[in-house]
N, C-alpha and C. Protein backbone atom coordinates (compact mmCIF):
# COMPACT_ATOMS: atom_id res chain seq x y z
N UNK A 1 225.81 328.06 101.66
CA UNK A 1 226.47 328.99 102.56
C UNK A 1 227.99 328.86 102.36
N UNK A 2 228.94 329.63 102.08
CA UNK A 2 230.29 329.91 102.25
C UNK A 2 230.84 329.57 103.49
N UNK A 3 230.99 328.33 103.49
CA UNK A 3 231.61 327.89 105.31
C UNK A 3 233.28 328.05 105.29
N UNK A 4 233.99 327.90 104.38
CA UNK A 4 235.44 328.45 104.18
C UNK A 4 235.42 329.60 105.10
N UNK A 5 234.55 330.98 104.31
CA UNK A 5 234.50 331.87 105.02
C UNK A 5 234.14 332.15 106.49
N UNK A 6 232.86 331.50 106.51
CA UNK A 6 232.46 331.44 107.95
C UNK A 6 233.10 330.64 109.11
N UNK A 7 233.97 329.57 108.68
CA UNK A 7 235.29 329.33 109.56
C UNK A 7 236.05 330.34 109.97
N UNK A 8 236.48 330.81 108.58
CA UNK A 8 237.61 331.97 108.89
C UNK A 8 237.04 332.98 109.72
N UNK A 9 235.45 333.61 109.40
CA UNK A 9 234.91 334.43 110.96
C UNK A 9 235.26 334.06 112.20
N UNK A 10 234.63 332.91 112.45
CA UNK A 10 234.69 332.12 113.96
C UNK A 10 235.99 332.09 114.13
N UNK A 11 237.18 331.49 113.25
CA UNK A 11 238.49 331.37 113.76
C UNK A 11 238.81 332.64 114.47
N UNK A 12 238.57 333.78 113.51
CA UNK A 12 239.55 335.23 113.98
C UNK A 12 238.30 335.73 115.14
N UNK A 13 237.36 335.51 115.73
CA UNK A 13 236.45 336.11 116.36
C UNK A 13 236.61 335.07 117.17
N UNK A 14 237.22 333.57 117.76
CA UNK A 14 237.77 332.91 119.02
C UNK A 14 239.01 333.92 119.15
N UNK A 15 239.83 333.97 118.70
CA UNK A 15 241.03 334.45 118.72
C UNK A 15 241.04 335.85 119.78
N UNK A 16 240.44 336.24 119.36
CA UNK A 16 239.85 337.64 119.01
C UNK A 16 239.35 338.06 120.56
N UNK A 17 238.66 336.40 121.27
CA UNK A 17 237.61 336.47 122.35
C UNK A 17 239.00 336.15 123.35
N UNK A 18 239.88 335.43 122.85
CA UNK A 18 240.68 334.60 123.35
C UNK A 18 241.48 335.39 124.32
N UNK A 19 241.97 336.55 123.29
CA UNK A 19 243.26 337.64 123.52
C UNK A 19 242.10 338.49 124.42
N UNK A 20 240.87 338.96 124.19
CA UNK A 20 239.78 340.41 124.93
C UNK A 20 240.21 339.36 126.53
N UNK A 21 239.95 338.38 126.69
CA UNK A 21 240.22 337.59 127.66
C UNK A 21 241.00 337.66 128.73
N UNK A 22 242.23 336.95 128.12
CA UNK A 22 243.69 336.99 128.88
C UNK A 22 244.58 338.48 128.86
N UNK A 23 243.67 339.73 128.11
CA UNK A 23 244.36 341.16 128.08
C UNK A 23 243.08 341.96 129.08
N UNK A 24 242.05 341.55 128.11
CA UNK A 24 241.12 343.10 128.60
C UNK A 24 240.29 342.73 129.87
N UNK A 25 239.95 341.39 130.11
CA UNK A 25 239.54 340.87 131.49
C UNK A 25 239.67 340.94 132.26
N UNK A 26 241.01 340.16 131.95
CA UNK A 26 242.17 339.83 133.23
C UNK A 26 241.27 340.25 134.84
N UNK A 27 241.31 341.53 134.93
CA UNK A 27 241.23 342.60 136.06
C UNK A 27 239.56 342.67 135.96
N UNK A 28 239.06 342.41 135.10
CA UNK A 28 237.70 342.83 135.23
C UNK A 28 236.29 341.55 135.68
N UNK A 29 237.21 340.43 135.27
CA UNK A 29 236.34 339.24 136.07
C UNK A 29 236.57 338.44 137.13
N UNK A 30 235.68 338.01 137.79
CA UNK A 30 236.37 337.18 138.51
C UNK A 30 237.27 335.62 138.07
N UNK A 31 237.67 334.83 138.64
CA UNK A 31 238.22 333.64 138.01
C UNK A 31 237.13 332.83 137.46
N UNK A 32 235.89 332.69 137.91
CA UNK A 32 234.91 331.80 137.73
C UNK A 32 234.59 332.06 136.50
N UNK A 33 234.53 333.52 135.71
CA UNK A 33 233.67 334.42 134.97
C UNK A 33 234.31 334.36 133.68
N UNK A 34 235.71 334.20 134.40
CA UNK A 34 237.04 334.46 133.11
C UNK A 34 237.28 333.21 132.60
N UNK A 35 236.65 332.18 133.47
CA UNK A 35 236.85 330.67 132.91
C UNK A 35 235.81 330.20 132.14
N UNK A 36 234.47 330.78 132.29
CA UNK A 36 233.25 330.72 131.43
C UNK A 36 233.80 331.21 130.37
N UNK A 37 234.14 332.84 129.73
CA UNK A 37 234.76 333.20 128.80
C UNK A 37 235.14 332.48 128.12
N UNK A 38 236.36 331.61 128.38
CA UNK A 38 237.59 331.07 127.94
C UNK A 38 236.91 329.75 127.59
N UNK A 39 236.01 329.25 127.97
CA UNK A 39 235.48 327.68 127.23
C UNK A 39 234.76 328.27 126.27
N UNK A 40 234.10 329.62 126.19
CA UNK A 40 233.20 329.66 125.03
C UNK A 40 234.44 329.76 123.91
N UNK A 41 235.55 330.87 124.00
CA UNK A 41 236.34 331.34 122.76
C UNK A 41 236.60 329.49 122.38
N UNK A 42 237.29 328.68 123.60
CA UNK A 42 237.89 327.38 123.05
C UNK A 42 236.96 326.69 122.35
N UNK A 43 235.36 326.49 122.60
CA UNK A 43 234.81 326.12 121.80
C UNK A 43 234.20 326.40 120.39
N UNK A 44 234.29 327.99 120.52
CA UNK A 44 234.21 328.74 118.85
C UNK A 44 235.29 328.44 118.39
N UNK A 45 236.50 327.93 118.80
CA UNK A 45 237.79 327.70 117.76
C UNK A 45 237.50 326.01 117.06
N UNK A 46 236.93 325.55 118.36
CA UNK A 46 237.07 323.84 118.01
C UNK A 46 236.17 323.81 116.88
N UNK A 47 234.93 324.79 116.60
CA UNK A 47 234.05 324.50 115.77
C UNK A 47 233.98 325.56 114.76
N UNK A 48 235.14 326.23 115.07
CA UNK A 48 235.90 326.96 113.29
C UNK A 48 236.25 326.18 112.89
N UNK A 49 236.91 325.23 113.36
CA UNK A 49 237.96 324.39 112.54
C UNK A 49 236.91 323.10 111.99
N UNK A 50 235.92 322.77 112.82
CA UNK A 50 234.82 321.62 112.00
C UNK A 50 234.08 322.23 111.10
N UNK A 51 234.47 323.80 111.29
CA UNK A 51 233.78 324.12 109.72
C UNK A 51 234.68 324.14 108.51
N UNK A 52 235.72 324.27 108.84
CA UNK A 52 236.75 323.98 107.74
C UNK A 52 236.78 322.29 107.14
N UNK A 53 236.17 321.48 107.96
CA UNK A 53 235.87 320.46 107.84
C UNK A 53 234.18 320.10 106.94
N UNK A 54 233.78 321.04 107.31
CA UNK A 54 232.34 321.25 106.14
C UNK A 54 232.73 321.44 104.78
N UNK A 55 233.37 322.87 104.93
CA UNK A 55 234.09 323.38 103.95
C UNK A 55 234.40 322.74 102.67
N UNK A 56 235.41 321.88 103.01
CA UNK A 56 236.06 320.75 102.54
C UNK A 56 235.04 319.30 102.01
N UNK A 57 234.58 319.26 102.79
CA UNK A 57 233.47 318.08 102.31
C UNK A 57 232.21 318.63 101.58
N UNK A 58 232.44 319.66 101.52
CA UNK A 58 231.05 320.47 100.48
C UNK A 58 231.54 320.88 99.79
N UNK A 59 233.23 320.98 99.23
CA UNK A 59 233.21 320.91 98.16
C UNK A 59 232.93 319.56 97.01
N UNK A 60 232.84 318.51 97.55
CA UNK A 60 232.52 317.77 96.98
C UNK A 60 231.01 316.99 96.94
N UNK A 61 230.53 317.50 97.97
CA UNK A 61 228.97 317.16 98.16
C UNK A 61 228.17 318.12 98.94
N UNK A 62 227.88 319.09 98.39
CA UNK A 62 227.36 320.22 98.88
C UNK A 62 225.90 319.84 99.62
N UNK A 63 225.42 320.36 100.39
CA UNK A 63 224.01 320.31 100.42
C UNK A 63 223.80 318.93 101.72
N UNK A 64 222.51 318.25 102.00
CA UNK A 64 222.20 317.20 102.38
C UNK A 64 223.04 317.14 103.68
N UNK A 65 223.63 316.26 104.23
CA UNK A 65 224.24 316.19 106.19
C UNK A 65 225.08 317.19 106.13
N UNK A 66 226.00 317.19 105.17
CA UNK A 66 226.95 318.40 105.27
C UNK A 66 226.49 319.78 105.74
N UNK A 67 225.80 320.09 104.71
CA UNK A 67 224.90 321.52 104.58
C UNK A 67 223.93 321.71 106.81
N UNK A 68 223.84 320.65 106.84
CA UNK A 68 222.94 320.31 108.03
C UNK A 68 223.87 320.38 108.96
N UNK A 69 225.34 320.06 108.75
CA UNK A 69 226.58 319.85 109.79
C UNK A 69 227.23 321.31 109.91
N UNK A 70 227.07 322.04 109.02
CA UNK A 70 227.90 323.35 109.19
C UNK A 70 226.27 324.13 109.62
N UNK A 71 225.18 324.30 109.49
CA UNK A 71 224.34 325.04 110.25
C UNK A 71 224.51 324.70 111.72
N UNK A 72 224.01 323.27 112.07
CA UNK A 72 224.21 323.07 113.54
C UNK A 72 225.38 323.64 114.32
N UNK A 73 226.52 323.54 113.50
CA UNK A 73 227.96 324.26 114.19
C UNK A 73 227.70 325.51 114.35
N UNK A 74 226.99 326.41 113.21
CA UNK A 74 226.96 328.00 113.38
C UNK A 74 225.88 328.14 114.50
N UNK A 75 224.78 327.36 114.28
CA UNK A 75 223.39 327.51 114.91
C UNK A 75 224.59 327.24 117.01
N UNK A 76 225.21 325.98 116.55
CA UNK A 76 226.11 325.78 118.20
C UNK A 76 226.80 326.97 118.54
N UNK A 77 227.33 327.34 117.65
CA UNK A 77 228.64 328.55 118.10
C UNK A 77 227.98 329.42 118.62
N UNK A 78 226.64 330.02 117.90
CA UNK A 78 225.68 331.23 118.39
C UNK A 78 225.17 331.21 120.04
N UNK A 79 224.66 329.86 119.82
CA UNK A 79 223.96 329.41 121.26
C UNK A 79 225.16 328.92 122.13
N UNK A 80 225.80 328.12 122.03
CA UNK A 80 226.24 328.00 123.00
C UNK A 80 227.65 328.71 123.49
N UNK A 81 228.56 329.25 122.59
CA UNK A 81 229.63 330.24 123.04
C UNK A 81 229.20 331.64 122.83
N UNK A 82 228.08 332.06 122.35
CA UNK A 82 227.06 333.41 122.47
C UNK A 82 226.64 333.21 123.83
N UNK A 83 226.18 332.31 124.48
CA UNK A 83 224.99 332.47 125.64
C UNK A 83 226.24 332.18 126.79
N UNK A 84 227.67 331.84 126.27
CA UNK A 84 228.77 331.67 127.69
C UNK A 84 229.21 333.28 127.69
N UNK A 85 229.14 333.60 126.61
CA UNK A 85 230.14 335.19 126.29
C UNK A 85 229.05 336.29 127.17
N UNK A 86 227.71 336.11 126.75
CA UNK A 86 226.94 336.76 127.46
C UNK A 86 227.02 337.27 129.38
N UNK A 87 226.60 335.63 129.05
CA UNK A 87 226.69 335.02 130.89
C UNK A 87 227.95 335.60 131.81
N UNK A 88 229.19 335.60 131.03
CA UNK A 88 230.41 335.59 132.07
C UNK A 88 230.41 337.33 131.96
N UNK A 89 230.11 337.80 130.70
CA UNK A 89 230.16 339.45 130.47
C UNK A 89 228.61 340.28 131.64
N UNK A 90 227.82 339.67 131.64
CA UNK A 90 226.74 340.20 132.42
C UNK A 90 226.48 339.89 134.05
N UNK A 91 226.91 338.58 133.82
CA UNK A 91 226.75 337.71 135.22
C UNK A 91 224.92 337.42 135.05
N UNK A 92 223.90 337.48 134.32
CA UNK A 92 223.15 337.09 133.88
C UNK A 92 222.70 335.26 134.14
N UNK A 93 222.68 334.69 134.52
CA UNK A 93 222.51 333.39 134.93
C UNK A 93 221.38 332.64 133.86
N UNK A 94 220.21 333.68 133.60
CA UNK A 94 219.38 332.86 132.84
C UNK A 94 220.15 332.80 131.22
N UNK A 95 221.26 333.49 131.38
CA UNK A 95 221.68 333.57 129.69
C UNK A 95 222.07 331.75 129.40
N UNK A 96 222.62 330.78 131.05
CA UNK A 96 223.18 329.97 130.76
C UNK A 96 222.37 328.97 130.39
N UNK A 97 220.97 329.10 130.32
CA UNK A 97 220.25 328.02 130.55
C UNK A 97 219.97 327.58 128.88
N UNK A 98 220.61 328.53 127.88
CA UNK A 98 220.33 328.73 126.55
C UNK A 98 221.90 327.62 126.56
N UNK A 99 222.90 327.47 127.03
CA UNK A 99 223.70 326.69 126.59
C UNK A 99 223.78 325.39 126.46
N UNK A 100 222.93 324.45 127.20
CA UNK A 100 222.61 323.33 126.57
C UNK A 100 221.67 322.92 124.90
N UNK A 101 221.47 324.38 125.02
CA UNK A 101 220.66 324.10 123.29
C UNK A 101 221.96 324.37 122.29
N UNK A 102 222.88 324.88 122.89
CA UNK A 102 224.06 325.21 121.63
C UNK A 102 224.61 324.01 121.68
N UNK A 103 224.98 323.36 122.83
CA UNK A 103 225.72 322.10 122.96
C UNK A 103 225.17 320.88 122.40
N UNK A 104 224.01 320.84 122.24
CA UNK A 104 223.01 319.83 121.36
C UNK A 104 223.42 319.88 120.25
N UNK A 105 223.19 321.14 119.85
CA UNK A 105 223.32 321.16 118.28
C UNK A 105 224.74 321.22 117.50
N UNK A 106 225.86 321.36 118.41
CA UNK A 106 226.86 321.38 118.17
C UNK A 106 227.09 319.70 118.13
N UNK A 107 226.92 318.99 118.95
CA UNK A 107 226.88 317.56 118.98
C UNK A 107 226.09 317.12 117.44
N UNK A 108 224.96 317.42 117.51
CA UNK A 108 224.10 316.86 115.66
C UNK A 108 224.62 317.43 114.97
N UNK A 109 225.42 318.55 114.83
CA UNK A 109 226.93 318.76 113.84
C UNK A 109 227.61 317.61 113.86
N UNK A 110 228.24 317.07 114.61
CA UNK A 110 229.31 316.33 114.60
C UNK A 110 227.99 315.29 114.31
N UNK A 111 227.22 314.79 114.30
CA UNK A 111 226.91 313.60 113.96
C UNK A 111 226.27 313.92 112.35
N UNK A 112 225.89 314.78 111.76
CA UNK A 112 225.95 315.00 110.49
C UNK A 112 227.36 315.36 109.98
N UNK A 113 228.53 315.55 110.30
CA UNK A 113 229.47 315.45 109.96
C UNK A 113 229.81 313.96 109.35
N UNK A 114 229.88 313.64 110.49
CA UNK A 114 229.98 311.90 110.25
C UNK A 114 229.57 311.31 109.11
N UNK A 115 228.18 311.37 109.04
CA UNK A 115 226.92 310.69 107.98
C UNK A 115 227.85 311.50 106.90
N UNK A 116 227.65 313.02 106.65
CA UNK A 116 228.68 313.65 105.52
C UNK A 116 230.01 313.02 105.08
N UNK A 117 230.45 312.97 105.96
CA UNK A 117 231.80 312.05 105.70
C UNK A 117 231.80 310.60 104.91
N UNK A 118 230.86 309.50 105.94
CA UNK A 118 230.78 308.37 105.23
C UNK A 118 231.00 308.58 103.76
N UNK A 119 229.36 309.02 103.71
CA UNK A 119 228.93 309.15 102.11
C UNK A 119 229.53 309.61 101.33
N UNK A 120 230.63 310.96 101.89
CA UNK A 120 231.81 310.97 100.49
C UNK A 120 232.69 310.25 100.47
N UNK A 121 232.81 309.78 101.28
CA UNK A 121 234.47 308.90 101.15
C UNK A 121 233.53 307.52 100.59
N UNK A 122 232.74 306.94 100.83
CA UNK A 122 231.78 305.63 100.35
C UNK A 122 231.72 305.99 98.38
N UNK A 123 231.21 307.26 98.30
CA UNK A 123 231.22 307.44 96.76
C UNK A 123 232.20 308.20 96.08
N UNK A 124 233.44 308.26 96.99
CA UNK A 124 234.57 309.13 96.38
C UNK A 124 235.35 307.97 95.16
N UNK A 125 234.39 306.91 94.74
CA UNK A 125 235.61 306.21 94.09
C UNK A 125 236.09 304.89 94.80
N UNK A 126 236.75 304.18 94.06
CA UNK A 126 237.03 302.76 94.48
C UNK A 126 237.87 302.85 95.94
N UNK A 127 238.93 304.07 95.96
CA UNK A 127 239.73 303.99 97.27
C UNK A 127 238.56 305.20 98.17
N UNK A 128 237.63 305.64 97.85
CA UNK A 128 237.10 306.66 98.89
C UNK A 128 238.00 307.70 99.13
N UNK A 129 238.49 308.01 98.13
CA UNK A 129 239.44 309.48 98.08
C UNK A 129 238.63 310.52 98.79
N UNK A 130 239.44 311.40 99.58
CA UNK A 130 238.42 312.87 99.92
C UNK A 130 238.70 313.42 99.19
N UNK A 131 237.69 314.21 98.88
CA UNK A 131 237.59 315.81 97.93
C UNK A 131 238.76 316.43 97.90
N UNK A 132 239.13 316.70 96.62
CA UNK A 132 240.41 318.44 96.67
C UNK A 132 239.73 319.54 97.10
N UNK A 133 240.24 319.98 97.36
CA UNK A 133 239.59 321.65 97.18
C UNK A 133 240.64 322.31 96.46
């Protein structure tokens, strides 16, 4: 999967949620609703940027935790800042009950990140150099 790219989605599509937010909201939610919003965009940004962190570590070891660390992030971003964007846009309540499954898997991202990480920096070489890109 092209996670360079698919960072760069999520980055400009938090952004994107960030600004519909603090412009096109404003007036249209309540505070409670507009603050749900606003943790989903902050958390599609936090986990654009751990895909730029895939990115980067798949260029040098593609496939295996890595490959497993940037799905869980997309599989997180979907579920769990999809099912906040829903929730605060509908007022829908059962949408929220889907957000502890994004938050799981966003977490076994970061812990296949990790394992990804070790293992390149462990076989990057005598100093554990990271990858160029």
């Amino acid at each position: 999967m092209p996670w360079l790219r698919t960072a760069a989605v999520n980055g400009f599509l938090a952004v994107a949620g960030g600004a519909f937010a603090a412009h096109g909201l404003k007036s249209a939610l309540d505070a409670d609703m507009l603050a749900i919003f606003e943790t989903a965009a902050r958390y599609q940004m936090y986990h654009a940027l751990a895909l730029l962190a895939v990115a980067w570590l798949a260029a040098a070891r593609p496939g295996g935790a890595i490959g497993w660390s940037g799905r869980l992030f997309l599989a997180g971003i979907v579920l769990f800042s999809g099912s906040l964007y829903a929730h605060a846009l509908t007022g829908a309540r059962v949408l929220a009950l889907i957000t502890p499954i994004g938050g799981a898997a966003l977490l076994a991202g970061w812990v296949c990140l990790f394992a990804a990480a070790r293992g390149t920096f462990q076989s990057g070489g005598a100093q554990g150099t990271p990858p160029a890109l």
